[in-house]
Protein backbone atom coordinates (compact mmCIF):
# COMPACT_ATOMS: atom_id res chain seq x y z
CA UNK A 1 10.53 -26.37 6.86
CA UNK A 2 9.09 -27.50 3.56
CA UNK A 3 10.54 -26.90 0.10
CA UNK A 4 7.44 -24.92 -0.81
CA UNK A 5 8.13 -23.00 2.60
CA UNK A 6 11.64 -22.43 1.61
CA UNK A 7 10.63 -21.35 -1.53
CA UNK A 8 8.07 -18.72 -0.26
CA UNK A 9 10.07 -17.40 2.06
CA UNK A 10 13.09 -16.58 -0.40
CA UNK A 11 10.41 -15.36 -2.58
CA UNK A 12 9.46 -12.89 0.24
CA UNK A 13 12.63 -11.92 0.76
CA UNK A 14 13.60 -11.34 -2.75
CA UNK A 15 10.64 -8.65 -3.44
CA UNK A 16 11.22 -6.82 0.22
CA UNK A 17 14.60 -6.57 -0.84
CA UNK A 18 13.37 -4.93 -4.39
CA UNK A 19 11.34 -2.62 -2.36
CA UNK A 20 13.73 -1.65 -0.04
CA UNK A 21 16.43 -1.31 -3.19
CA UNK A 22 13.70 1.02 -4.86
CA UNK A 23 12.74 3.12 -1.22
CA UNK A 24 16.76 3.64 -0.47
CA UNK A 25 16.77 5.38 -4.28
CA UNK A 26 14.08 6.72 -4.10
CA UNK A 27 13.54 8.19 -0.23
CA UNK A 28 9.81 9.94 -1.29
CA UNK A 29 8.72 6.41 -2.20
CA UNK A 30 7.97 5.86 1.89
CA UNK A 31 6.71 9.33 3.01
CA UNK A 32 4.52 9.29 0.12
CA UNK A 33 3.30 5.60 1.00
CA UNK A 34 2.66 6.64 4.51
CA UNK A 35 0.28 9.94 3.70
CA UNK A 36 -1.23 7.60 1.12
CA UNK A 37 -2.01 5.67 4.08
CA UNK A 38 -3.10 8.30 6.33
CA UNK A 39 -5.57 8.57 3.72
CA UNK A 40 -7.02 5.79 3.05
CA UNK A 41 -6.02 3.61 6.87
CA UNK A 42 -9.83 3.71 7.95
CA UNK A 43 -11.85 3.17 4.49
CA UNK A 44 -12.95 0.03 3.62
CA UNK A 45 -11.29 -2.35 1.70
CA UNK A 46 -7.87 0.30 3.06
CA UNK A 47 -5.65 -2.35 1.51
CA UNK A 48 -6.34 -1.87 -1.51
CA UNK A 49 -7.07 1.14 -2.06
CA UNK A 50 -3.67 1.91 -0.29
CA UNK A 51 -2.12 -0.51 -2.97
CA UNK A 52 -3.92 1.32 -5.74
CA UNK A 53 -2.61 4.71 -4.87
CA UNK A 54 0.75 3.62 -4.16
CA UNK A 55 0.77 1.41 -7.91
CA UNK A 56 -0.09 5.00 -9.49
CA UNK A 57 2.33 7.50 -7.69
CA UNK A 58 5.08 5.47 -7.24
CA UNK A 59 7.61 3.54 -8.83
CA UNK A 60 6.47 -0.04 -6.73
CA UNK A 61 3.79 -1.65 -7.74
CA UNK A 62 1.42 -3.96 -5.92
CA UNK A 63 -0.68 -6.19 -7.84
CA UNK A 64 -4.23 -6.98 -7.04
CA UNK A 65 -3.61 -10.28 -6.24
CA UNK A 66 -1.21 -9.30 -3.13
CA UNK A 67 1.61 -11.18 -2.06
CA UNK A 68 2.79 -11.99 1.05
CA UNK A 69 5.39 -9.46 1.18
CA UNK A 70 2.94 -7.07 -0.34
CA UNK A 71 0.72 -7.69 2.35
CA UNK A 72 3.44 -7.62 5.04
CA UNK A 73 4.74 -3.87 2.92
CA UNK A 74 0.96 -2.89 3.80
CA UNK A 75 0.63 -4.10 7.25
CA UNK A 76 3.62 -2.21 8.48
CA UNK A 77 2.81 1.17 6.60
CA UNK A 78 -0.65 0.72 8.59
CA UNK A 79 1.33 -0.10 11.51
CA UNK A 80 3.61 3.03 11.26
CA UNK A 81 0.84 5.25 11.04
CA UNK A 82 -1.12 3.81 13.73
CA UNK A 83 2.04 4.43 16.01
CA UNK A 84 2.26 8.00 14.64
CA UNK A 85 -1.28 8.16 15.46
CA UNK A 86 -0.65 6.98 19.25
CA UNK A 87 1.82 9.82 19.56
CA UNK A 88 -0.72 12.72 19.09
């Protein structure tokens, strides 16, 4: 693995852990994010709109210009939902 691999990769870690930090103190943070999602899942351009939502009613904050680990943060909310979905 590369430096600049390395480097990325701690720098994902460091912001999942923020997020997870922030979720742990803040429990509504996740259930929030996921009816945010509900909402938005099958509009276009979901991502950011999900982002957008998330940025104004909670305390994280994804910037336009996504990051890996904010893209990986919106992938799995999708994901979650998705698999609710699957259940009903």
């Amino acid at each position: 693995m590369s430096n600049l691999e390395l480097r990325n990769r701690d720098k994902i870690i460091e912001e999942l852990k923020v997020l997870i930090k922030k979720a742990t103190i803040e429990p509504d943070i996740l259930t929030d994010s996921i009816a945010i999602t509900r909402e938005f899942m099958d509009e276009e351009d979901a991502d950011l709109k999900i982002a957008q939502r998330i940025s104004e009613t909670t305390s994280i904050k994804i910037p336009a210009q996504h990051s890996d680990a904010d893209r990986l943060f919106l992938a799995l909310l999708c994901e979650i939902v998705r698999d609710e979905r699957a259940l009903y």
